[in-house]
Structure formats: C-alpha cells, structure tokens
N, C-alpha and C. Protein backbone atom coordinates (compact mmCIF):
# COMPACT_ATOMS: atom_id res chain seq x y z
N UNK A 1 0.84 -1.18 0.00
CA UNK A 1 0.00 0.00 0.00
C UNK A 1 0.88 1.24 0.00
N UNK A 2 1.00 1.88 -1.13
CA UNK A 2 2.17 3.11 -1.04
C UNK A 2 3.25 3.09 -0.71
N UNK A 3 3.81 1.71 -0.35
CA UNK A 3 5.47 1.52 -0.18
C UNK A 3 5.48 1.58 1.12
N UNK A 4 4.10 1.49 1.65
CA UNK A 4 4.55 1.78 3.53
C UNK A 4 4.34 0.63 4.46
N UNK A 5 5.68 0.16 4.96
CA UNK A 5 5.35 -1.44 5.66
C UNK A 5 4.47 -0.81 7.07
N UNK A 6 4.26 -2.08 7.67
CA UNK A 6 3.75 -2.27 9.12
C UNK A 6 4.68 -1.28 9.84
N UNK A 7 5.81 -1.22 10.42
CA UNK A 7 6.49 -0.58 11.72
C UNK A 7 5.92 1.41 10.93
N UNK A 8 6.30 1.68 9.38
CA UNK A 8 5.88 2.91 9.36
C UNK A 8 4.30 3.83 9.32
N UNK A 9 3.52 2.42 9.34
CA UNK A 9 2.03 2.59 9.60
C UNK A 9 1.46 3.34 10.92
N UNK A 10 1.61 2.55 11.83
CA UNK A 10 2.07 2.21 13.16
C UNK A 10 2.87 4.14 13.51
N UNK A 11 3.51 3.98 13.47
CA UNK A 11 4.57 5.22 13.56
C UNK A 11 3.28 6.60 13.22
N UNK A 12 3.22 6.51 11.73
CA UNK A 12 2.39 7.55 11.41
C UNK A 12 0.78 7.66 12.36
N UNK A 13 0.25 6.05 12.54
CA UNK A 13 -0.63 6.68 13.76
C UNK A 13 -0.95 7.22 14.97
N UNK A 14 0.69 6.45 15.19
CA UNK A 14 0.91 7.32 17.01
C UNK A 14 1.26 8.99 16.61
N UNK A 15 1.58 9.07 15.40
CA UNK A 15 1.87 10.89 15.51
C UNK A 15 0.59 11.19 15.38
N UNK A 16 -0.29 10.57 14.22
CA UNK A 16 -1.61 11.59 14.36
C UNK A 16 -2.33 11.57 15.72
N UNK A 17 -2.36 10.53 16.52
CA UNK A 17 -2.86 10.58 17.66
C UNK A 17 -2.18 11.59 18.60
N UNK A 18 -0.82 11.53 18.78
CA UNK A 18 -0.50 12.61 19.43
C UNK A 18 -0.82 14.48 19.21
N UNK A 19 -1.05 14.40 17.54
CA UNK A 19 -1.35 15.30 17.13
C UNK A 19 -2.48 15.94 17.27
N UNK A 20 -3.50 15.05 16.99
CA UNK A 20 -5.42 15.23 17.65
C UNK A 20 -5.99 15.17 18.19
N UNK A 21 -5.25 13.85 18.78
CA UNK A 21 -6.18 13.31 20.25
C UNK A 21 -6.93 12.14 19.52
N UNK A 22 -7.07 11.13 20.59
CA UNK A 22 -8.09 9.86 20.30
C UNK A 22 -9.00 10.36 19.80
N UNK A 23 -9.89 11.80 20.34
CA UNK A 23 -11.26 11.53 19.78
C UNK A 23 -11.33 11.86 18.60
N UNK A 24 -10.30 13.62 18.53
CA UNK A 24 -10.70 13.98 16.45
C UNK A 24 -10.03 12.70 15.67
N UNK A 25 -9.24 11.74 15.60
CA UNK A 25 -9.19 11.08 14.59
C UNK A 25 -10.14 10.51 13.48
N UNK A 26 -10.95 9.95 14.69
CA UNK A 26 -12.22 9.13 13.63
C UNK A 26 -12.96 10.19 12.94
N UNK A 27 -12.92 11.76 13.63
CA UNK A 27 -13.42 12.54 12.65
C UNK A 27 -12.82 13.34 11.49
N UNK A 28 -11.77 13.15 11.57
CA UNK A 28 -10.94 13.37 10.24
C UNK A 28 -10.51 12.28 9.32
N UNK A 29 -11.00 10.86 9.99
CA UNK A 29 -10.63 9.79 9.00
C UNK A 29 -11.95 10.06 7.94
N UNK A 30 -13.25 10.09 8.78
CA UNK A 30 -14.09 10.46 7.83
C UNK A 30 -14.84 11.11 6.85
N UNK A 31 -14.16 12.61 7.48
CA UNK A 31 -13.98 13.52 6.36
C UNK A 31 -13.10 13.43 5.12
N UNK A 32 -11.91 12.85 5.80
CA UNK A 32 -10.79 12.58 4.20
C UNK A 32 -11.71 10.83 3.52
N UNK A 33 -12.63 10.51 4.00
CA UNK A 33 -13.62 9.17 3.49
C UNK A 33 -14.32 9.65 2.25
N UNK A 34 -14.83 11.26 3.37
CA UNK A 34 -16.15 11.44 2.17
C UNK A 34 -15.24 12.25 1.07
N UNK A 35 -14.46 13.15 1.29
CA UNK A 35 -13.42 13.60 0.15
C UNK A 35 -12.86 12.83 -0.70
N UNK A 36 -12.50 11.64 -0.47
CA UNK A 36 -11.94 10.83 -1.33
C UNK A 36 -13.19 10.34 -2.17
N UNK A 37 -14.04 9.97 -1.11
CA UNK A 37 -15.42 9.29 -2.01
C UNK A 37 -16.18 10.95 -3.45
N UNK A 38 -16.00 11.67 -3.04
CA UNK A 38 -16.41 12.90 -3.99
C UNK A 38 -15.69 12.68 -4.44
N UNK A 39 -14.24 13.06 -4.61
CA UNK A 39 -13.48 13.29 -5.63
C UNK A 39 -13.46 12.05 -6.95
N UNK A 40 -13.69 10.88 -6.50
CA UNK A 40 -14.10 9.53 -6.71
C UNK A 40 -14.95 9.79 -7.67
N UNK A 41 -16.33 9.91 -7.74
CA UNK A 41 -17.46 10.22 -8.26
C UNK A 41 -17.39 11.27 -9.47
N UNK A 42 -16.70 12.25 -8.66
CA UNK A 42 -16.33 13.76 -9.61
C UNK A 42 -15.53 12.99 -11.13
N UNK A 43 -14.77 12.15 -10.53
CA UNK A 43 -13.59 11.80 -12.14
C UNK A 43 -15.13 10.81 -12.48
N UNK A 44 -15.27 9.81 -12.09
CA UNK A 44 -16.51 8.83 -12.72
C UNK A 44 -17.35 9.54 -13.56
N UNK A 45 -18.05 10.49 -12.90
CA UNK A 45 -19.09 11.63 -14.02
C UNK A 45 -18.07 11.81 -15.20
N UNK A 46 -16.99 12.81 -14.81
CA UNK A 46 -16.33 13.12 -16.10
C UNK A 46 -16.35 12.22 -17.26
N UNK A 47 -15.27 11.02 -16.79
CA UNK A 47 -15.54 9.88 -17.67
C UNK A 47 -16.59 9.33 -18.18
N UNK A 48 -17.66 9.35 -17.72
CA UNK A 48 -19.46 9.11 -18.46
C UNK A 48 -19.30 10.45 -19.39
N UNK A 49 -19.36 11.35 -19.14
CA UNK A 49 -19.30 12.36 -19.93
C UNK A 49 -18.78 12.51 -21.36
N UNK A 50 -17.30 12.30 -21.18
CA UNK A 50 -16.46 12.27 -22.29
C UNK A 50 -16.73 10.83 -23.10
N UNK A 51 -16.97 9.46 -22.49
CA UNK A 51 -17.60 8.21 -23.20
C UNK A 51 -19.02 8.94 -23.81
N UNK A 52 -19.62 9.35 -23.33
CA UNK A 52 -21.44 9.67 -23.98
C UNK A 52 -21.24 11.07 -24.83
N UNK A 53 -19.82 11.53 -25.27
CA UNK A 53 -19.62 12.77 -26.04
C UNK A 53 -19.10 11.60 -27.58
N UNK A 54 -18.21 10.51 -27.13
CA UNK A 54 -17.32 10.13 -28.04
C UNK A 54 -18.32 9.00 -28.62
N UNK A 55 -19.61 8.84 -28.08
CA UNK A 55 -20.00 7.76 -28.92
C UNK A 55 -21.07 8.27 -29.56
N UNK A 56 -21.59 9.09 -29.01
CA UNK A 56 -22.64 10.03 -29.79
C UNK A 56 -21.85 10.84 -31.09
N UNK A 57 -20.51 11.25 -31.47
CA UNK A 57 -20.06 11.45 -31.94
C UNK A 57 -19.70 10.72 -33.21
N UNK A 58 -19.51 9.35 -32.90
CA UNK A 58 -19.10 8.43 -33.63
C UNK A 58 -17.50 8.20 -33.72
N UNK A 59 -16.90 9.10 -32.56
CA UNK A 59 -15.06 9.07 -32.84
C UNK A 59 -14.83 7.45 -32.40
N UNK A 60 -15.40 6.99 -31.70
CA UNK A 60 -14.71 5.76 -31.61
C UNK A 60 -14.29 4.73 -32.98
N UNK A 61 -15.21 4.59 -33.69
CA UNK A 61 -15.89 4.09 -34.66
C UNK A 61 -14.69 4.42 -35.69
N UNK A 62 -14.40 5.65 -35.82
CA UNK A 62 -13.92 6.31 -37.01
C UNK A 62 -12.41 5.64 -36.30
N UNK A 63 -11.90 5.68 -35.46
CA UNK A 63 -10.64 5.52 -34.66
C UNK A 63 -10.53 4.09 -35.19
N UNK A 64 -11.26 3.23 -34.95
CA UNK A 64 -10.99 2.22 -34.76
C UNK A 64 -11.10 1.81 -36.40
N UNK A 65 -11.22 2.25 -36.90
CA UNK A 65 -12.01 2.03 -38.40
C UNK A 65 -9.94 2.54 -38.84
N UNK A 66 -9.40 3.63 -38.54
CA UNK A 66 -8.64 4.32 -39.09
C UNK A 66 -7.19 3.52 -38.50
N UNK A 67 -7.62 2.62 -37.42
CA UNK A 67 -6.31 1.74 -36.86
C UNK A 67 -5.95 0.58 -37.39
N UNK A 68 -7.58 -0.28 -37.82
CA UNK A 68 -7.01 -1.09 -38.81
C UNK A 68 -6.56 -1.31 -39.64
N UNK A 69 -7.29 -0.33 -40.58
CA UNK A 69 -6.60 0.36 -42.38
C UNK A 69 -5.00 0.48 -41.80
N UNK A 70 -4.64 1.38 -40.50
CA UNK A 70 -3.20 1.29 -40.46
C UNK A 70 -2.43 0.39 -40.24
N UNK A 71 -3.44 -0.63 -39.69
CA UNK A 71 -2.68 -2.05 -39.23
C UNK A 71 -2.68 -3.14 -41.02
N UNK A 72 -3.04 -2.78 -41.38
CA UNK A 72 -3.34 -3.31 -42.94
C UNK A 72 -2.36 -3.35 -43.60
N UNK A 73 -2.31 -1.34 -43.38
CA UNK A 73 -1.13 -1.55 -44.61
C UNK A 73 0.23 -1.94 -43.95
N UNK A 74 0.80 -1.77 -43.14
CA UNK A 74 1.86 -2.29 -42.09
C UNK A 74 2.02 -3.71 -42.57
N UNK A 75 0.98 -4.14 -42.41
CA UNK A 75 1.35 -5.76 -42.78
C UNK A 75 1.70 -5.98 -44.17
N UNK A 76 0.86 -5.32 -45.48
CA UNK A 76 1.36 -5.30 -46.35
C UNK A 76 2.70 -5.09 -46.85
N UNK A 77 3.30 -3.57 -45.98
CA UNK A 77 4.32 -3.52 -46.50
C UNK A 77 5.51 -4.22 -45.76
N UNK A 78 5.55 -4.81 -44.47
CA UNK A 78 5.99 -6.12 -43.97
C UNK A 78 6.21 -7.48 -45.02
N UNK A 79 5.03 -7.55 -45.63
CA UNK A 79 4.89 -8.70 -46.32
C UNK A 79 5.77 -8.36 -47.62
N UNK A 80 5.71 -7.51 -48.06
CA UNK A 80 6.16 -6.95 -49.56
C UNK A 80 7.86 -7.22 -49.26
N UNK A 81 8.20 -6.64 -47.99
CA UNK A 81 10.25 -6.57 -47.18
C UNK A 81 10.13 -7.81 -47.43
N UNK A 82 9.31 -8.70 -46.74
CA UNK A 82 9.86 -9.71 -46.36
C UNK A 82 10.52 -10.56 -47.99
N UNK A 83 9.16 -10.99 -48.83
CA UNK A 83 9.56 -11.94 -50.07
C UNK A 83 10.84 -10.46 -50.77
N UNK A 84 10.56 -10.00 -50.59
CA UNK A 84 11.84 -9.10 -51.75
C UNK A 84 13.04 -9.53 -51.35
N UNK A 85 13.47 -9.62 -49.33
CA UNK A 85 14.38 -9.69 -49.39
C UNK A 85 14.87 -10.91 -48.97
N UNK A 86 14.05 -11.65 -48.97
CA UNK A 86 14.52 -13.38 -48.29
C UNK A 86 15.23 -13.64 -49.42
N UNK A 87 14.71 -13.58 -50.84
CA UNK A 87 15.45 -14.01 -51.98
C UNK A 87 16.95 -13.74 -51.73
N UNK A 88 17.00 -12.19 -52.35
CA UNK A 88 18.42 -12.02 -52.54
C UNK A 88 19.29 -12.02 -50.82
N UNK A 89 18.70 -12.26 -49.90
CA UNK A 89 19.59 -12.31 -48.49
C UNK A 89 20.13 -13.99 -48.48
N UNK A 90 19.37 -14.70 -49.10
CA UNK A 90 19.25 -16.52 -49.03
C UNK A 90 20.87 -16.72 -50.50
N UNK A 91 20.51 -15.85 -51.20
CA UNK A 91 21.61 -15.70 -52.59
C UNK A 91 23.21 -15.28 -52.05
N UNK A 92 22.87 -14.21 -51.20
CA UNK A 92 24.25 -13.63 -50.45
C UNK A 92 24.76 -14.49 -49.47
N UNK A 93 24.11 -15.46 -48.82
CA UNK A 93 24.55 -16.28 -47.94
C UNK A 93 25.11 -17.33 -48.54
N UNK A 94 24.30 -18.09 -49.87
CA UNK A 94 24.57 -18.96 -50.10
C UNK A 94 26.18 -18.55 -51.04
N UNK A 95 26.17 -17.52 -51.49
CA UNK A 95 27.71 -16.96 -52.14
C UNK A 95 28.73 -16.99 -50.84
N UNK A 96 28.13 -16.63 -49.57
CA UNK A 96 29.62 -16.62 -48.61
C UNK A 96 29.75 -18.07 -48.40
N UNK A 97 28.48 -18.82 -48.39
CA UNK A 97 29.50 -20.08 -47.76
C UNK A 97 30.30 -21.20 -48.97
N UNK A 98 29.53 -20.45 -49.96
CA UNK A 98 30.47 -21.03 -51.81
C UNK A 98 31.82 -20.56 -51.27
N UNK A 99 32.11 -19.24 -51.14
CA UNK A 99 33.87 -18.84 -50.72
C UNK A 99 34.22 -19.05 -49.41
N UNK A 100 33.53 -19.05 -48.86
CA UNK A 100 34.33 -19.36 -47.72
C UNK A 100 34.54 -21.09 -47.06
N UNK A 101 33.61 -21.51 -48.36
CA UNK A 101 33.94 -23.49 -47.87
C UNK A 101 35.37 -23.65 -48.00
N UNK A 102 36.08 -23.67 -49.31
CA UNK A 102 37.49 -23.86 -49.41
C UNK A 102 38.49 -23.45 -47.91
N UNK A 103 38.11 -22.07 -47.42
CA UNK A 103 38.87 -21.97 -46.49
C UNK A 103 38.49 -22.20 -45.71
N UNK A 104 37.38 -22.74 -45.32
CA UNK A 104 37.12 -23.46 -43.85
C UNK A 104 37.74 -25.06 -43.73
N UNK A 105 37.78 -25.48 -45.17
CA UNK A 105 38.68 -26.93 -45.05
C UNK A 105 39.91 -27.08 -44.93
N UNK A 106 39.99 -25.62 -45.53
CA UNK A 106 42.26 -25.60 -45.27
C UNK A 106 42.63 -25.74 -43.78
N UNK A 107 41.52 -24.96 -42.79
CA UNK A 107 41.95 -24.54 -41.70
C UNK A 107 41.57 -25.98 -40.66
C-alpha cells in the first residue's frame, strides 16, 4: 500500500494521535472518506461524460475504423520486405558459404 510497511504505519498513527487526540481522529478519517469518495465520483461523471460525447459522436468508430486500415497496410508492406528480401539475403549467404567453404577446409 504506497510503499509503507507495518512498523511505518504504526509510527504515522501514534503521531496523528499525538497530534489530535483519540477523539478527532475518527473525525478526520471520515472527512478525508467522504473527500476521497467525492473526488471519486467527480472523475466517474467526467468519464461518463467524455464516453457519452465520443459515442454520440461516432469518434470511436472512425478511430478504430482508421487503426485497422493502419494495421493493414503495415502488414502489407511487412509482407512486400519480407519476399523481396529473403530471396536475394538466401543468394548472399549462399555466395559466402560457396567462398568461404574452401577456407574453412584448409583450416
């Protein structure tokens, strides 16, 4: 939980206690409860928001429409490297080990 073991847990509660007193704690645990819980909610709305802007819109659609076409041609031109150059890379190999057999038997 945040990088904080047991002994520095512990530590940080005896200061807030010394700091507040037994009784305000539980009332500031629950105020930073409901703050966290708003702030919580506050991003959730947003996000409904911006989802019910982008689909009424149709951007998803178009996005996803515009990633595959890119994923398409990628592969195409993948595919196109590949046969062009297996040939002549399979030709250059097979020429080094034509010259270089003789001297691998001398040695």
């Amino acid at each position: 939980m945040f990088g904080i073991g047991g002994g520095e847990l512990i530590f940080i509660i005896f200061i807030a206690l010394m700091l507040f007193g037994s009784d305000k704690v539980p009332d500031i645990a629950r105020t930073l409860a409901k703050g966290m819980a708003q702030v919580k909610n506050a991003t959730n709305e947003i996000k409904s928001e911006i989802q019910k802007e982008v689909n009424s819109n149709g951007i998803d659609t178009s996005m996803k429409e515009l990633s595959e076409t890119f994923t398409k041609e990628v592969s195409k031109v993948k595919e196109g490297l590949d046969t062009n150059l297996s040939h002549p890379m399979q030709n250059i190999s097979n020429d080094i080990e034509e010259a270089t057999g003789p001297i691998k038997r001398q040695l």
